[in-house]
Protein backbone atom coordinates (compact mmCIF):
# COMPACT_ATOMS: atom_id res chain seq x y z
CA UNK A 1 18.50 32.95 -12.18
CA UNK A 2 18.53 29.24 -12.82
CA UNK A 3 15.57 27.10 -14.26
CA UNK A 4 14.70 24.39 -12.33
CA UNK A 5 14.09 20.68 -14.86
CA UNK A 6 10.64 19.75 -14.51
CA UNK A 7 9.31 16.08 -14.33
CA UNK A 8 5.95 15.26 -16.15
CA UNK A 9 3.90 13.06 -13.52
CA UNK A 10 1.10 11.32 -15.57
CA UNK A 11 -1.71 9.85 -13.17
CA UNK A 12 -5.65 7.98 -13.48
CA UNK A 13 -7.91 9.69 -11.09
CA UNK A 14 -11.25 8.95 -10.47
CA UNK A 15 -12.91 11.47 -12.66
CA UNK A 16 -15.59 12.87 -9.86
CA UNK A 17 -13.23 12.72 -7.26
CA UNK A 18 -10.55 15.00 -9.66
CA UNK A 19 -13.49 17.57 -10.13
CA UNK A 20 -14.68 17.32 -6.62
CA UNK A 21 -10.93 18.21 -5.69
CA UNK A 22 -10.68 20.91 -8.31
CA UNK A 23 -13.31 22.54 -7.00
CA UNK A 24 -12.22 22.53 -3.46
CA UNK A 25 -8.55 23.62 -4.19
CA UNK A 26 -10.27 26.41 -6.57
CA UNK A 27 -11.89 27.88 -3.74
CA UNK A 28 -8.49 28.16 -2.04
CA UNK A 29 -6.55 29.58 -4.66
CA UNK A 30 -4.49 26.33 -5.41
CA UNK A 31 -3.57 24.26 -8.52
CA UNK A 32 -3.84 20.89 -8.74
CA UNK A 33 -0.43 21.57 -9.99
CA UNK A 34 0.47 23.31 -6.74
CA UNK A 35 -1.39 20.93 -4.35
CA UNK A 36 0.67 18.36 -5.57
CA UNK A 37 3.87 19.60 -5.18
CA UNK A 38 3.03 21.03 -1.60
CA UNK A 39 2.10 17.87 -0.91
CA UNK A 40 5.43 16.67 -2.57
CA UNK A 41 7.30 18.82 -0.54
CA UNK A 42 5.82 17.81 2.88
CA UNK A 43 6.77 13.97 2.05
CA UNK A 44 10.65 15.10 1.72
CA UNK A 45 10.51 17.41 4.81
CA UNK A 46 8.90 14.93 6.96
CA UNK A 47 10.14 11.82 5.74
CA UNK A 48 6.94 10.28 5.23
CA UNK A 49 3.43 11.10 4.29
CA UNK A 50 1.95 14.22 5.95
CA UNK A 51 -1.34 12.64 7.60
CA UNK A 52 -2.21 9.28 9.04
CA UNK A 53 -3.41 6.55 7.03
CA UNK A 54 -6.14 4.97 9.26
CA UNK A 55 -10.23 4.73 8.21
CA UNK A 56 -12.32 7.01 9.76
CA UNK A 57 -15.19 6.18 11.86
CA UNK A 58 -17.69 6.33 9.12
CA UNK A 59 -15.72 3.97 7.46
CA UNK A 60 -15.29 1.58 9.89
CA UNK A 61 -18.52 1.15 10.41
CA UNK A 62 -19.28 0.84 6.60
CA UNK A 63 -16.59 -1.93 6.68
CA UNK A 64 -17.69 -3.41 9.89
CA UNK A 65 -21.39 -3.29 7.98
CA UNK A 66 -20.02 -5.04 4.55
CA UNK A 67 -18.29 -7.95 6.58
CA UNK A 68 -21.53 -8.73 8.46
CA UNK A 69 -23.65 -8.96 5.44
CA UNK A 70 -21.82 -10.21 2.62
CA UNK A 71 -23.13 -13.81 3.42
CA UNK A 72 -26.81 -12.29 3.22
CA UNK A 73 -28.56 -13.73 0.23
CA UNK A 74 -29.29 -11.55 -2.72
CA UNK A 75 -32.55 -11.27 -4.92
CA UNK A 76 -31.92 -9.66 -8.55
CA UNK A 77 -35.02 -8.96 -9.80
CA UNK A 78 -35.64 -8.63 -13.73
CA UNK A 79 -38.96 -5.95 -13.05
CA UNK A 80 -41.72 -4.36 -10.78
CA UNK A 81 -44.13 -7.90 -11.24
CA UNK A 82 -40.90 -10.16 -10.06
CA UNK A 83 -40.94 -7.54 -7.15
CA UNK A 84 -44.33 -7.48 -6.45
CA UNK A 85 -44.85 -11.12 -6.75
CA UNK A 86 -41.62 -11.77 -4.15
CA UNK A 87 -43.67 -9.04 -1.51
CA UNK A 88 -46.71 -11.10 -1.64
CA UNK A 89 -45.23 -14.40 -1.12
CA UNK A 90 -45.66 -15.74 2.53
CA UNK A 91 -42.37 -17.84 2.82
């Protein structure tokens, strides 16, 4: 029986979305190790990656929601008086 080599892959992840993923591939009995290289595997048996890239509705909407607003003025306020002083001004 032959050894296959073995590549280190070093990557950054988010560190909540790592343990949020953890925890899902826990609960089916996977790796991260394992998820990866499944996921490896389905990129050279397909040719490509295994699932669409495209935003989901949520997301479009989000977008669609960022776009429309990001010429809306902003108001940072410093504390609760700044905030309760802008409430009761009439303009």
């Amino acid at each position: 029986m032959t050894t296959q080599a073995k590549k280190r892959i070093q990557i950054q992840v988010d560190k909540d979305l790592a343990n949020d993923t953890e925890t899902v591939l826990n609960e089916l009995g996977l790796t991260p190790t394992t998820a990866i290289t499944m996921f490896y595997k389905r990129i050279v048996a397909n040719g490509s990656l295994p699932f669409k890239l495209e935003l989901t509705e949520s997301e479009k909407a989000t977008l669609h929601f960022l776009k429309q607003t990001e010429d809306t003025p902003v108001h940072k306020f410093q504390n609760s008086e700044e905030v309760q002083k802008w409430l009761e001004d009439e303009d």
